[in-house]
PDB file of N, CA and C in Angstrom:
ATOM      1  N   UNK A   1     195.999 213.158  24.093  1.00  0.00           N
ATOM      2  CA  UNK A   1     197.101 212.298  23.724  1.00  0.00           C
ATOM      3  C   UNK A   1     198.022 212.111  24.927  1.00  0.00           C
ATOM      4  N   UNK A   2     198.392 210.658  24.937  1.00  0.00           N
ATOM      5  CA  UNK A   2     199.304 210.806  26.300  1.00  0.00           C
ATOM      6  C   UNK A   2     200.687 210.604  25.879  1.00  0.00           C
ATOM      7  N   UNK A   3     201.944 211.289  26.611  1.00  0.00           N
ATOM      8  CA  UNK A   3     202.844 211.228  25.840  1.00  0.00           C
ATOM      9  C   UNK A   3     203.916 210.732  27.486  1.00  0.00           C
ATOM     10  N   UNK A   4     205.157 210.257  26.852  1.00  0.00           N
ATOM     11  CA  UNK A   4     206.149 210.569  27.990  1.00  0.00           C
ATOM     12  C   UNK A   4     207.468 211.070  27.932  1.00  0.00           C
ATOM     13  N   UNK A   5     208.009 211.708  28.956  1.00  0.00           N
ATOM     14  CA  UNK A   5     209.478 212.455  29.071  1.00  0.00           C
ATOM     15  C   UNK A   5     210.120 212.278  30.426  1.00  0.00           C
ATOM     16  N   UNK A   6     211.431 212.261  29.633  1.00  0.00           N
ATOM     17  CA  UNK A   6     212.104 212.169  31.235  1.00  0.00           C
ATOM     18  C   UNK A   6     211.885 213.468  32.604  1.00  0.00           C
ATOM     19  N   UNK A   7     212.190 213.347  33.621  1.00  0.00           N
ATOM     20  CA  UNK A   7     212.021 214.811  34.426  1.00  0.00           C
ATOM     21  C   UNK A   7     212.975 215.535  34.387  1.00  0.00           C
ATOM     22  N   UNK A   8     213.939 215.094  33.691  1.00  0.00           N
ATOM     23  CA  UNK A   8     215.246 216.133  33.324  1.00  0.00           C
ATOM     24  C   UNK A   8     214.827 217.044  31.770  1.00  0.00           C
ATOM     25  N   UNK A   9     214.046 216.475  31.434  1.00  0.00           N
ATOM     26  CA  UNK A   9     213.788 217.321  29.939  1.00  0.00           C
ATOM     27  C   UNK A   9     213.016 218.870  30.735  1.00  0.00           C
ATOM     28  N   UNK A  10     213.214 219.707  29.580  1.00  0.00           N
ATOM     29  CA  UNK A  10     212.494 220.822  29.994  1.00  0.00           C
ATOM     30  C   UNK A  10     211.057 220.688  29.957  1.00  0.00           C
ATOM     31  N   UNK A  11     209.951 221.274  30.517  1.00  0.00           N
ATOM     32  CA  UNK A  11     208.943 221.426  30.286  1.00  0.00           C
ATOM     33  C   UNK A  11     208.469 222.292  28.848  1.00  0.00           C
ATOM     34  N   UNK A  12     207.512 221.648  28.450  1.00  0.00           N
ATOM     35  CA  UNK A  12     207.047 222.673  27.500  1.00  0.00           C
ATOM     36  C   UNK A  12     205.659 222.884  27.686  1.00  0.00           C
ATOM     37  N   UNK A  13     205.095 223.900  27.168  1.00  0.00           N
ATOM     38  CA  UNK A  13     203.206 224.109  26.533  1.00  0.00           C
ATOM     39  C   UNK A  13     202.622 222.834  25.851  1.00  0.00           C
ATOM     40  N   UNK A  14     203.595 222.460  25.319  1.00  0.00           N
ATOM     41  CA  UNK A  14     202.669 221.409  24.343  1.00  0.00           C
ATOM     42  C   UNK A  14     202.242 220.112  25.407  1.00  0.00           C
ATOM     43  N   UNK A  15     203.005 219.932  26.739  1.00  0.00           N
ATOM     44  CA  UNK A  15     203.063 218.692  27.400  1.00  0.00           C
ATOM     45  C   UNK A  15     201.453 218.356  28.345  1.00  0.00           C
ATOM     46  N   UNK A  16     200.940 219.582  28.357  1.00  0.00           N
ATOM     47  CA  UNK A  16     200.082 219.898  28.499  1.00  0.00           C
ATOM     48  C   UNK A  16     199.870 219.416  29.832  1.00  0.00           C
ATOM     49  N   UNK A  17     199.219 218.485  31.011  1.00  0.00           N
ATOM     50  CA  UNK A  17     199.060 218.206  31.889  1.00  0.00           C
ATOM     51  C   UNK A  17     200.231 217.439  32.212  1.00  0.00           C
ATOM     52  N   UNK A  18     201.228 217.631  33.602  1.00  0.00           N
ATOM     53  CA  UNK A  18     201.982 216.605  33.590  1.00  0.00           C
ATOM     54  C   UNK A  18     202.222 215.893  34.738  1.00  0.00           C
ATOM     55  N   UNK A  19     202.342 214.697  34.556  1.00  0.00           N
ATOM     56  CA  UNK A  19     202.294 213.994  35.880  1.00  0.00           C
ATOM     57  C   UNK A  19     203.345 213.004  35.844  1.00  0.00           C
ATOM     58  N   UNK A  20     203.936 213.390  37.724  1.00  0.00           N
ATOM     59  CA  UNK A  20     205.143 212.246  38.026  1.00  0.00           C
ATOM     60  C   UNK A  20     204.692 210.957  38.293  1.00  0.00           C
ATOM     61  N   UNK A  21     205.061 209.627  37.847  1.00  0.00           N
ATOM     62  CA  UNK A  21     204.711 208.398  37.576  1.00  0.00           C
ATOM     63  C   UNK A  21     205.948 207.617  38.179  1.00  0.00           C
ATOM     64  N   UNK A  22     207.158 208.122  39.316  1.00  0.00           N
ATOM     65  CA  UNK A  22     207.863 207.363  39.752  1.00  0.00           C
ATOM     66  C   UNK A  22     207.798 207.075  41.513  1.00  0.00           C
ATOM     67  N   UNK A  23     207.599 205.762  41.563  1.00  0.00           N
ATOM     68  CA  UNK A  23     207.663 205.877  43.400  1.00  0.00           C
ATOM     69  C   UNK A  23     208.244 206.428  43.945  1.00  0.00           C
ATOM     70  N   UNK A  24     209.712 206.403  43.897  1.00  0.00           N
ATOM     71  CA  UNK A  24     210.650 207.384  44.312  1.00  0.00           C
ATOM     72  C   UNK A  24     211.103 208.634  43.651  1.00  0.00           C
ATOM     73  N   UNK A  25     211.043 210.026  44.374  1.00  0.00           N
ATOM     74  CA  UNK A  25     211.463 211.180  43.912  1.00  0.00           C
ATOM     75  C   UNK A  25     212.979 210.920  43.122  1.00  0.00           C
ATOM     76  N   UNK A  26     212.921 211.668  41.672  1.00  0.00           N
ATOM     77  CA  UNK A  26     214.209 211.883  40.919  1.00  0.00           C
ATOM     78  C   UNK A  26     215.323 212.300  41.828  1.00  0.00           C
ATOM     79  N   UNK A  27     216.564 212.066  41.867  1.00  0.00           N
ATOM     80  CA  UNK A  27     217.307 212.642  42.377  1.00  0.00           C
ATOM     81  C   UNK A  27     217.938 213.716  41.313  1.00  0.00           C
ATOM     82  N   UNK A  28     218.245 214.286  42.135  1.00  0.00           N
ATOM     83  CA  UNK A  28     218.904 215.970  41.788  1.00  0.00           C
ATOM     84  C   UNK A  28     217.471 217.009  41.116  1.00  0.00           C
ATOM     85  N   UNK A  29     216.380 217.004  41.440  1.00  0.00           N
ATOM     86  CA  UNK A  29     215.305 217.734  41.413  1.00  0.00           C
ATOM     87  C   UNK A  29     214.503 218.178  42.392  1.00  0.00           C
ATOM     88  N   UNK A  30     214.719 219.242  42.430  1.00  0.00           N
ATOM     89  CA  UNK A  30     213.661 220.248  43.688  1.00  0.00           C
ATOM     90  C   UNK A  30     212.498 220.018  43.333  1.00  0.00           C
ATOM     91  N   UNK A  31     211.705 219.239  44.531  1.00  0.00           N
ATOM     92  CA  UNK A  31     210.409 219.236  44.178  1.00  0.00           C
ATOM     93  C   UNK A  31     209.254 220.767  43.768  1.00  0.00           C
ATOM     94  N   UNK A  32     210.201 222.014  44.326  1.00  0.00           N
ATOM     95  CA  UNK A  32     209.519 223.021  43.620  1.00  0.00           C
ATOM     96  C   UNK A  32     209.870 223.413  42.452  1.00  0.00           C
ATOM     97  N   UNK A  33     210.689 222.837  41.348  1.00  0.00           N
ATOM     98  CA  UNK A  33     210.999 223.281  40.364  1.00  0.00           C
ATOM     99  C   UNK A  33     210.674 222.550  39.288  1.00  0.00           C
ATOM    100  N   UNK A  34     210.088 221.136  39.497  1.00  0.00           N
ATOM    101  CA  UNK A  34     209.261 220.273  38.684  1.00  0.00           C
ATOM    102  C   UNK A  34     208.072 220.707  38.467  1.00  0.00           C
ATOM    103  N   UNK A  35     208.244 221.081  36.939  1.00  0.00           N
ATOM    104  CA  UNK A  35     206.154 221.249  36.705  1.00  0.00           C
ATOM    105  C   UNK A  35     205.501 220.176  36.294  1.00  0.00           C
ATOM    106  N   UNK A  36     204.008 220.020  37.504  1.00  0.00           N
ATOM    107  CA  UNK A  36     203.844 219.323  37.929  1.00  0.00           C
ATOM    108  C   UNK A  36     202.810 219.282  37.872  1.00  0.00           C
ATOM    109  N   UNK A  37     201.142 218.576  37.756  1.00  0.00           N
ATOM    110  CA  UNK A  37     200.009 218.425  38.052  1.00  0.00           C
ATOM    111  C   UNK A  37     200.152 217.740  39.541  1.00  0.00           C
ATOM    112  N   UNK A  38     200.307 216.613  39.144  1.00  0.00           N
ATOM    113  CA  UNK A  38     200.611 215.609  40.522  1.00  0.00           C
ATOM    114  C   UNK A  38     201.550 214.582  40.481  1.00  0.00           C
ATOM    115  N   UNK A  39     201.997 214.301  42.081  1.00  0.00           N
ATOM    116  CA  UNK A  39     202.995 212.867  42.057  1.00  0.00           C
ATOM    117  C   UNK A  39     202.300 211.894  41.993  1.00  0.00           C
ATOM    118  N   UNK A  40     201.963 211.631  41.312  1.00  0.00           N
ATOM    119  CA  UNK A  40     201.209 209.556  41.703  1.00  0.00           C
ATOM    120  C   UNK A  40     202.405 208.379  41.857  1.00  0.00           C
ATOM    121  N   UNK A  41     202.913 208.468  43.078  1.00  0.00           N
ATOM    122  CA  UNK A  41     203.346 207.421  42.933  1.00  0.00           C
ATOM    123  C   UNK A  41     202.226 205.902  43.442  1.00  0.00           C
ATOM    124  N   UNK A  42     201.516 205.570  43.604  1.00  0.00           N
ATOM    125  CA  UNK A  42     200.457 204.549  43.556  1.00  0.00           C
ATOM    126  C   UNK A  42     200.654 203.708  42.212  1.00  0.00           C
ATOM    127  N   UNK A  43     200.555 205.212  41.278  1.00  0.00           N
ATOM    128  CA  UNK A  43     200.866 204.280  39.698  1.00  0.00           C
ATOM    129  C   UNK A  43     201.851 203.451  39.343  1.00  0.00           C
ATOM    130  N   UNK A  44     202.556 204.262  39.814  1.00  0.00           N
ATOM    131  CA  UNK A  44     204.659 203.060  39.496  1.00  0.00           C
ATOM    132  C   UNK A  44     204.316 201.654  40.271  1.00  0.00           C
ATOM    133  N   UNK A  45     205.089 200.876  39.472  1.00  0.00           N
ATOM    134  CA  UNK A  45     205.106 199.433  40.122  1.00  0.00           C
ATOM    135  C   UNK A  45     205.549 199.380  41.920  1.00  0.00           C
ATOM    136  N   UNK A  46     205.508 198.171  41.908  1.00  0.00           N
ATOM    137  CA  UNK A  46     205.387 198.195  43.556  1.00  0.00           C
ATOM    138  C   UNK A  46     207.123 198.249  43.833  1.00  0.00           C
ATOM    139  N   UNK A  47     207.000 198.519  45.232  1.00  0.00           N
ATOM    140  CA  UNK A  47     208.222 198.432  45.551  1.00  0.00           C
ATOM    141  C   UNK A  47     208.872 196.933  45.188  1.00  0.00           C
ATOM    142  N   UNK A  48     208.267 195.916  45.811  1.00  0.00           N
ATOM    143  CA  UNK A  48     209.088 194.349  45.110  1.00  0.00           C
ATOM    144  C   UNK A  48     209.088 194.449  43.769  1.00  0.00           C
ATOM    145  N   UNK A  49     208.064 194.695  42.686  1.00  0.00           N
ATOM    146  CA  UNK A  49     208.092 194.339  41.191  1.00  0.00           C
ATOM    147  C   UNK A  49     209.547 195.028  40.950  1.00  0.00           C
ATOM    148  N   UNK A  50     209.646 196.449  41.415  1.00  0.00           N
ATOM    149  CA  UNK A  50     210.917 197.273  40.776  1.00  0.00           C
ATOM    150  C   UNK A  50     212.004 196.741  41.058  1.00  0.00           C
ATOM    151  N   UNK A  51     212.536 195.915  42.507  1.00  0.00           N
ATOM    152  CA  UNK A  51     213.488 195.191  42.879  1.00  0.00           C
ATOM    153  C   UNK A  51     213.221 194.044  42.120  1.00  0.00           C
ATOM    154  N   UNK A  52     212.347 193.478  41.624  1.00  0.00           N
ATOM    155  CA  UNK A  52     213.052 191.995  41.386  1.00  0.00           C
ATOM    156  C   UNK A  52     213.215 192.416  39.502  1.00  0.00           C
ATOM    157  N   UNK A  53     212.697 193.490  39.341  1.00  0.00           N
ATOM    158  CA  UNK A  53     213.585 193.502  37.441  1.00  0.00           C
ATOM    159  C   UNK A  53     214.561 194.181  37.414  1.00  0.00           C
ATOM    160  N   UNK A  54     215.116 195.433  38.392  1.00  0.00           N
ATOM    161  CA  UNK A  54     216.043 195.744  38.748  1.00  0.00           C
ATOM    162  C   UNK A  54     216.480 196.561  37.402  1.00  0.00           C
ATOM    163  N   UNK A  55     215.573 196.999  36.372  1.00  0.00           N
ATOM    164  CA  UNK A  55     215.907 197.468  35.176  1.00  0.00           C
ATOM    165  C   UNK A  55     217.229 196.426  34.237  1.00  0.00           C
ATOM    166  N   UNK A  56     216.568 195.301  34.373  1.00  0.00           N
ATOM    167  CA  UNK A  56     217.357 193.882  33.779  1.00  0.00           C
ATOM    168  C   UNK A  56     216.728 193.597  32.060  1.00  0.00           C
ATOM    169  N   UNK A  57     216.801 194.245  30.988  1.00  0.00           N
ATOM    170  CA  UNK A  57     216.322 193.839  29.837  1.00  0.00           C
ATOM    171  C   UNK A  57     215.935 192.572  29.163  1.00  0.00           C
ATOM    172  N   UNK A  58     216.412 191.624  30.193  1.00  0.00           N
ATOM    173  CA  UNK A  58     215.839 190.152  29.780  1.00  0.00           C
ATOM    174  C   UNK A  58     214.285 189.952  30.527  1.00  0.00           C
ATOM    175  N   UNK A  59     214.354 190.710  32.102  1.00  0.00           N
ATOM    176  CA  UNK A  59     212.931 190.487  32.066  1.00  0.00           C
ATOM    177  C   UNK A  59     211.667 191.115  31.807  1.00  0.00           C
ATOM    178  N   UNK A  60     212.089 192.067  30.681  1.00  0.00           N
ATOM    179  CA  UNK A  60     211.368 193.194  30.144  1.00  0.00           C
ATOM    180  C   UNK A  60     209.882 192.550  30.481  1.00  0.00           C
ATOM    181  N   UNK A  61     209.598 191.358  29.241  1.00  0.00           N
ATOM    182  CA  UNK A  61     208.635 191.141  29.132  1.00  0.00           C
ATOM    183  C   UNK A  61     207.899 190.355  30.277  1.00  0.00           C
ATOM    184  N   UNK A  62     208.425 189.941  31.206  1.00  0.00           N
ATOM    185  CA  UNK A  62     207.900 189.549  32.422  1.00  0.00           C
ATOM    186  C   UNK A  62     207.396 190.955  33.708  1.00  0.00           C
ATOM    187  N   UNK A  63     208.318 191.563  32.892  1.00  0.00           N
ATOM    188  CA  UNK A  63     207.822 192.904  33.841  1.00  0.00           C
ATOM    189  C   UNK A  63     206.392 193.631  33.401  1.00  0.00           C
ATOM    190  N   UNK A  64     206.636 194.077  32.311  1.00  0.00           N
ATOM    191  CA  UNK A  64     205.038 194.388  31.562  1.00  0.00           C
ATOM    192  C   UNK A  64     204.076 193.319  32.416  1.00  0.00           C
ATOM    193  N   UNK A  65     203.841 192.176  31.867  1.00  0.00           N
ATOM    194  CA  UNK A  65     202.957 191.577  32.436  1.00  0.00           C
ATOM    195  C   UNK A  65     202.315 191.835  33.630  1.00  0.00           C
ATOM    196  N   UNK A  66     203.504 191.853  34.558  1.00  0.00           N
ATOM    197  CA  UNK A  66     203.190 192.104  36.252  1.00  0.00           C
ATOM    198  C   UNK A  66     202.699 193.040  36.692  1.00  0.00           C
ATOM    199  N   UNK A  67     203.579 194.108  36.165  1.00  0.00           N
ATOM    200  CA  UNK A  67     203.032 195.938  36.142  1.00  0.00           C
ATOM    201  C   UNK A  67     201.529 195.970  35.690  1.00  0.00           C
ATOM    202  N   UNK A  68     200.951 195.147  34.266  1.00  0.00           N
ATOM    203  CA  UNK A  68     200.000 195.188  33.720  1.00  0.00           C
ATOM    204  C   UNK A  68     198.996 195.122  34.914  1.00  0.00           C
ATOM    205  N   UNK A  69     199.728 193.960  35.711  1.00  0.00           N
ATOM    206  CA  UNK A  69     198.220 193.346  36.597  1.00  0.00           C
ATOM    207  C   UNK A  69     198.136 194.529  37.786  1.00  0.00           C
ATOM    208  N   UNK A  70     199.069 194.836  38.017  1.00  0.00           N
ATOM    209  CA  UNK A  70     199.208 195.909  39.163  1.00  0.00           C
ATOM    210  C   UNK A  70     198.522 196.692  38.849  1.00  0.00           C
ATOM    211  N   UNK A  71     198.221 197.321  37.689  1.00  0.00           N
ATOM    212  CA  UNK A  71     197.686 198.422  37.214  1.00  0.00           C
ATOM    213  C   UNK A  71     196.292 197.940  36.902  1.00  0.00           C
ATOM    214  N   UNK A  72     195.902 196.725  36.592  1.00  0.00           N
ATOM    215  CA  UNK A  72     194.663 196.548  36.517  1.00  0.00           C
ATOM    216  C   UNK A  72     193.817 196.884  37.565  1.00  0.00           C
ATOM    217  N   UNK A  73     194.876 195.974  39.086  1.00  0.00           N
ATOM    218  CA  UNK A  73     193.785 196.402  40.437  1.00  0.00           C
ATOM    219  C   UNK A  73     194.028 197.402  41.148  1.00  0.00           C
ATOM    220  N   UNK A  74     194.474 198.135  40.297  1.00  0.00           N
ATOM    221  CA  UNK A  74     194.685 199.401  41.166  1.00  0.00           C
ATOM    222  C   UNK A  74     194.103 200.964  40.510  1.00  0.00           C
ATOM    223  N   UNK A  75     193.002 200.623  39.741  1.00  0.00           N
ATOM    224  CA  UNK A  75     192.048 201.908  38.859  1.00  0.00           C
ATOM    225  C   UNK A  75     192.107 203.333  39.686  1.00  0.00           C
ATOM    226  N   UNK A  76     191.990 203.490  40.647  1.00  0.00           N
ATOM    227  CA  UNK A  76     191.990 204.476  41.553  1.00  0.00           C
ATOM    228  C   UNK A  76     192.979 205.070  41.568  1.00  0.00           C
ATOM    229  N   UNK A  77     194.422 204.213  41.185  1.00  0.00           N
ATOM    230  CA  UNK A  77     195.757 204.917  41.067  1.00  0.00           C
ATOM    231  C   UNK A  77     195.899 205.697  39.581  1.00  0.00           C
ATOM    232  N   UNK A  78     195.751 205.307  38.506  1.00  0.00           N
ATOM    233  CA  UNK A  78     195.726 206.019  37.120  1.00  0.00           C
ATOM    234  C   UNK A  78     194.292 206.779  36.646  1.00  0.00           C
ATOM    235  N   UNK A  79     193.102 206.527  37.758  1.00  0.00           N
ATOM    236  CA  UNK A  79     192.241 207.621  37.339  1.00  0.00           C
ATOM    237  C   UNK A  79     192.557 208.984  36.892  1.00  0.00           C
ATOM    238  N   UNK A  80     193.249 209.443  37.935  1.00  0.00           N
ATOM    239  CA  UNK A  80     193.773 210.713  37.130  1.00  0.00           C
ATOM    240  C   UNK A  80     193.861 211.494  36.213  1.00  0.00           C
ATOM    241  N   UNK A  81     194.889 210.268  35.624  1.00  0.00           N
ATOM    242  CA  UNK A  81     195.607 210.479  34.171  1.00  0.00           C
ATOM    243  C   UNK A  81     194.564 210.292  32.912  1.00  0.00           C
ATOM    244  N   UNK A  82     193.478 209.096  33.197  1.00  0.00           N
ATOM    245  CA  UNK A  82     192.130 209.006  32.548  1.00  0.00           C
ATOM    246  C   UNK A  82     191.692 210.225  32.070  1.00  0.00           C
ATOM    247  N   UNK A  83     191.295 210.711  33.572  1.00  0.00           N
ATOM    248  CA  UNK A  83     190.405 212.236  33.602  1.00  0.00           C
ATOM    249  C   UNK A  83     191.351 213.051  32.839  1.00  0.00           C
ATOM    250  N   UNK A  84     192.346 213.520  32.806  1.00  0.00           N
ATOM    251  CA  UNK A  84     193.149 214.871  32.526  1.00  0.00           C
ATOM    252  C   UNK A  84     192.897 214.307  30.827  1.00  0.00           C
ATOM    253  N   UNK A  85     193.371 213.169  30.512  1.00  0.00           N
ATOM    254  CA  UNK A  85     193.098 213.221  29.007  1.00  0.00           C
ATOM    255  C   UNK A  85     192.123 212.903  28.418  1.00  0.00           C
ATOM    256  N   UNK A  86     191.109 212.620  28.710  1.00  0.00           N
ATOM    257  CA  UNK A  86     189.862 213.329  28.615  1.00  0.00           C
ATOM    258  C   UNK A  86     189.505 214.393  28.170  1.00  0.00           C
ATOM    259  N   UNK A  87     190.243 215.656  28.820  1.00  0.00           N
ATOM    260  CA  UNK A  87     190.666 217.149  28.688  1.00  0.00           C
ATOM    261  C   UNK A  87     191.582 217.251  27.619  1.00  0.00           C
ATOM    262  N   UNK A  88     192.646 216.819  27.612  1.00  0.00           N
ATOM    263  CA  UNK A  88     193.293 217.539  26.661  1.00  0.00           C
ATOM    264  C   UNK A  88     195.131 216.409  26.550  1.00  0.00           C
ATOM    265  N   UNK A  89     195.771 217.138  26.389  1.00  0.00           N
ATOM    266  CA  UNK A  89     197.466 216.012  26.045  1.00  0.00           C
ATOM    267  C   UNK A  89     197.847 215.794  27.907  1.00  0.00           C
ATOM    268  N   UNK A  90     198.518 215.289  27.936  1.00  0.00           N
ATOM    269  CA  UNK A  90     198.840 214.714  29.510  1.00  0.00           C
ATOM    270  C   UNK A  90     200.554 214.170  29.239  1.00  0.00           C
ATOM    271  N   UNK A  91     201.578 214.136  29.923  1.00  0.00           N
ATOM    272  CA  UNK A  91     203.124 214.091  29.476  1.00  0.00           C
ATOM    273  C   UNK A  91     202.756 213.121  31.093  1.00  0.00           C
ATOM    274  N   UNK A  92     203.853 211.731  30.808  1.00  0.00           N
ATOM    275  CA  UNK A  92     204.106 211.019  32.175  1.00  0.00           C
ATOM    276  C   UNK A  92     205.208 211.256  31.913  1.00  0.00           C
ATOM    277  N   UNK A  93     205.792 211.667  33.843  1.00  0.00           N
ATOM    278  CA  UNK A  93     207.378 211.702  33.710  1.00  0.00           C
ATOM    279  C   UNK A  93     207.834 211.024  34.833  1.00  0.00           C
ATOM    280  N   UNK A  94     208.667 210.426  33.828  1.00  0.00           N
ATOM    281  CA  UNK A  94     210.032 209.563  34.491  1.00  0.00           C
ATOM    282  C   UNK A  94     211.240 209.968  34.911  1.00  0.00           C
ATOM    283  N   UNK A  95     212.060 208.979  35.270  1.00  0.00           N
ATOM    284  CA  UNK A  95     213.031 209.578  35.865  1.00  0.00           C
ATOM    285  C   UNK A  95     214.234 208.272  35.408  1.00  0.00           C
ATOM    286  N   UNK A  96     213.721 207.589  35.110  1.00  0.00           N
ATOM    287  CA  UNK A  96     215.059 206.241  34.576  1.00  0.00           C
ATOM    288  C   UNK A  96     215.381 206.607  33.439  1.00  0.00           C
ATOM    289  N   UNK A  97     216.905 206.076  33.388  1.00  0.00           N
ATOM    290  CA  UNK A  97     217.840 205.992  32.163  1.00  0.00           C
ATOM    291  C   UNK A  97     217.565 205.467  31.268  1.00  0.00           C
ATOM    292  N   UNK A  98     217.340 204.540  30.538  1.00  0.00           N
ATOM    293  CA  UNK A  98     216.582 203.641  30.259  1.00  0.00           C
ATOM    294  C   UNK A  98     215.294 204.136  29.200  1.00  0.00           C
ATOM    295  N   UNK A  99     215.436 204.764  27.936  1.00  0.00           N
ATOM    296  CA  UNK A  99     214.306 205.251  26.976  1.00  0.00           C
ATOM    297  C   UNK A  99     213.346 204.034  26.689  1.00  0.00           C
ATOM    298  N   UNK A 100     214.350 202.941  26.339  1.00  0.00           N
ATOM    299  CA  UNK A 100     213.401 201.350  25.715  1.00  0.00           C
ATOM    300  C   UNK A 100     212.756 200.666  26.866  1.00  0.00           C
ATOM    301  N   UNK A 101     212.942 200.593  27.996  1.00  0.00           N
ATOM    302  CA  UNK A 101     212.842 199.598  29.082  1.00  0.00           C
ATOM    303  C   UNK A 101     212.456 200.553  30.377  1.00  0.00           C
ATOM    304  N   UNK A 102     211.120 201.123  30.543  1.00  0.00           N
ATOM    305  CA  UNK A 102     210.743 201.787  31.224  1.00  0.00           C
ATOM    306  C   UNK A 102     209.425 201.350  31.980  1.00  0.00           C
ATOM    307  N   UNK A 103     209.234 201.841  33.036  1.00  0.00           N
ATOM    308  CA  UNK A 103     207.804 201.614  33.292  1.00  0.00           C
ATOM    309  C   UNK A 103     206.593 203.034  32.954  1.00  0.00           C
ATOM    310  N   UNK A 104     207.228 203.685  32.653  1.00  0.00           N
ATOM    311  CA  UNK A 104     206.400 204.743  32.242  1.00  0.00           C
ATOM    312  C   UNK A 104     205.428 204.047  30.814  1.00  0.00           C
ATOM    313  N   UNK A 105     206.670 203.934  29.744  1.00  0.00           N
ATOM    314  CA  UNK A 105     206.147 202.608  28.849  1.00  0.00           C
ATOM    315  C   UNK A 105     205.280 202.114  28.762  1.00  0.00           C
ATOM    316  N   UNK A 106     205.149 201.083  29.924  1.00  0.00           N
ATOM    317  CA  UNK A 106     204.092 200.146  29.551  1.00  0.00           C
ATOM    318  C   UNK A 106     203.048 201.143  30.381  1.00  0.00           C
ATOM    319  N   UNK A 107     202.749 202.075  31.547  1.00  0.00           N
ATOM    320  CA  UNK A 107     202.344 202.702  31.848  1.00  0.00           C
ATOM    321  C   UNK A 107     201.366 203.487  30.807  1.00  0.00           C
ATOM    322  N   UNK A 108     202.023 204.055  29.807  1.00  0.00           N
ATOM    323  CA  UNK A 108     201.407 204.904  28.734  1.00  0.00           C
ATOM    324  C   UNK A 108     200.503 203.993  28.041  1.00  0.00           C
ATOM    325  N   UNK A 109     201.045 202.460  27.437  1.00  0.00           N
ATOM    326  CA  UNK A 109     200.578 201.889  26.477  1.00  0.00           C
ATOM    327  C   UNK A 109     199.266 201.047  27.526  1.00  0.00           C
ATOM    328  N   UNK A 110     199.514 200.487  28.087  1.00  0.00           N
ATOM    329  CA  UNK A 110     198.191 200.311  29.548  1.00  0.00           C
ATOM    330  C   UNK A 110     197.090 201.053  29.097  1.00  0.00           C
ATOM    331  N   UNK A 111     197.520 202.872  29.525  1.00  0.00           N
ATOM    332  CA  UNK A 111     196.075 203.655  29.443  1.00  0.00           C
ATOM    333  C   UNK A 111     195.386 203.934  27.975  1.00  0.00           C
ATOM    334  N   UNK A 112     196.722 203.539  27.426  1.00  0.00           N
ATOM    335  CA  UNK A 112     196.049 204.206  25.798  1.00  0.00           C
ATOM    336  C   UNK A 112     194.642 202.852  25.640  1.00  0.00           C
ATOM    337  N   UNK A 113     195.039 201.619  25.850  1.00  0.00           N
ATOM    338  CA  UNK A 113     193.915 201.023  25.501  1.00  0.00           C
ATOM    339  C   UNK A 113     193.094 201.129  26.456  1.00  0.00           C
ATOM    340  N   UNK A 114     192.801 201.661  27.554  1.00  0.00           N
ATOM    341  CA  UNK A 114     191.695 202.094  28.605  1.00  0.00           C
ATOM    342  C   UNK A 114     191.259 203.294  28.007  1.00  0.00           C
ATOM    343  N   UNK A 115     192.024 203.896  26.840  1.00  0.00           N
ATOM    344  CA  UNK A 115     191.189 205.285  26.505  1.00  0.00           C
ATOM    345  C   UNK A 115     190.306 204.894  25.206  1.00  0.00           C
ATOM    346  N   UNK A 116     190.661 203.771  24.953  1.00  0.00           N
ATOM    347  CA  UNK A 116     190.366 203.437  23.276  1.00  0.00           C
ATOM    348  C   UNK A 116     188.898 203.188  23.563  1.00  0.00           C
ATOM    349  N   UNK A 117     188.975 202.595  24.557  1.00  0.00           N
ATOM    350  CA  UNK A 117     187.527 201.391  24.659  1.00  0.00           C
ATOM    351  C   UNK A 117     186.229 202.724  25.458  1.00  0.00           C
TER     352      UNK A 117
END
């Protein structure tokens, strides 16, 4: 099951594999104190996609789209996350304010139908 949390939440057992999904490191987190499988940032949108939605809720749905395609040609970047749940639960963590309007989001909902098929 793939699930997501912010990187300020605590870790738990249940999160089971967890992986960072933001281009840029969280601020105010020691990278040794994040539990961690791996950073992928490859997966997070590109540096332009993130500047031009700027976390703007009107272009939510223009953002999905774009991210979508990013993530289509870029398989090598979310293999990973494939493989680990495969295995077992997998937690993507974020780092934006933002619970409704995330890229982790469409991130999660992306792989779930790459796991379905």
């Amino acid at each position: 099951m793939l699930k997501i949390k912010r990187v300020y939440e605590s870790a738990e057992a249940s999160d089971g594999v967890r992986f960072l999904v933001e281009r840029l490191w969280p601020r105010g987190i020691k990278k040794e104190s994040l539990k961690m499988e791996e950073w992928l940032k490859d997966v997070a949108p590109s540096g332009g996609l993130r500047s031009w939605y700027g976390h703007d809720p009107r272009k939510w749905r223009e953002f999905q789209k774009r991210y979508r395609a990013e993530l289509a040609g870029n398989p090598n970047a979310w293999g990973p996350i494939v493989e680990a749940a495969g295995r077992g639960d997998v937690t993507l963590l974020y780092s934006a304010r933002d619970t409704k309007y995330n890229s982790a989001l469409v991130l999660k909902s992306f792989l779930e139908k790459r796991l379905r098929k």
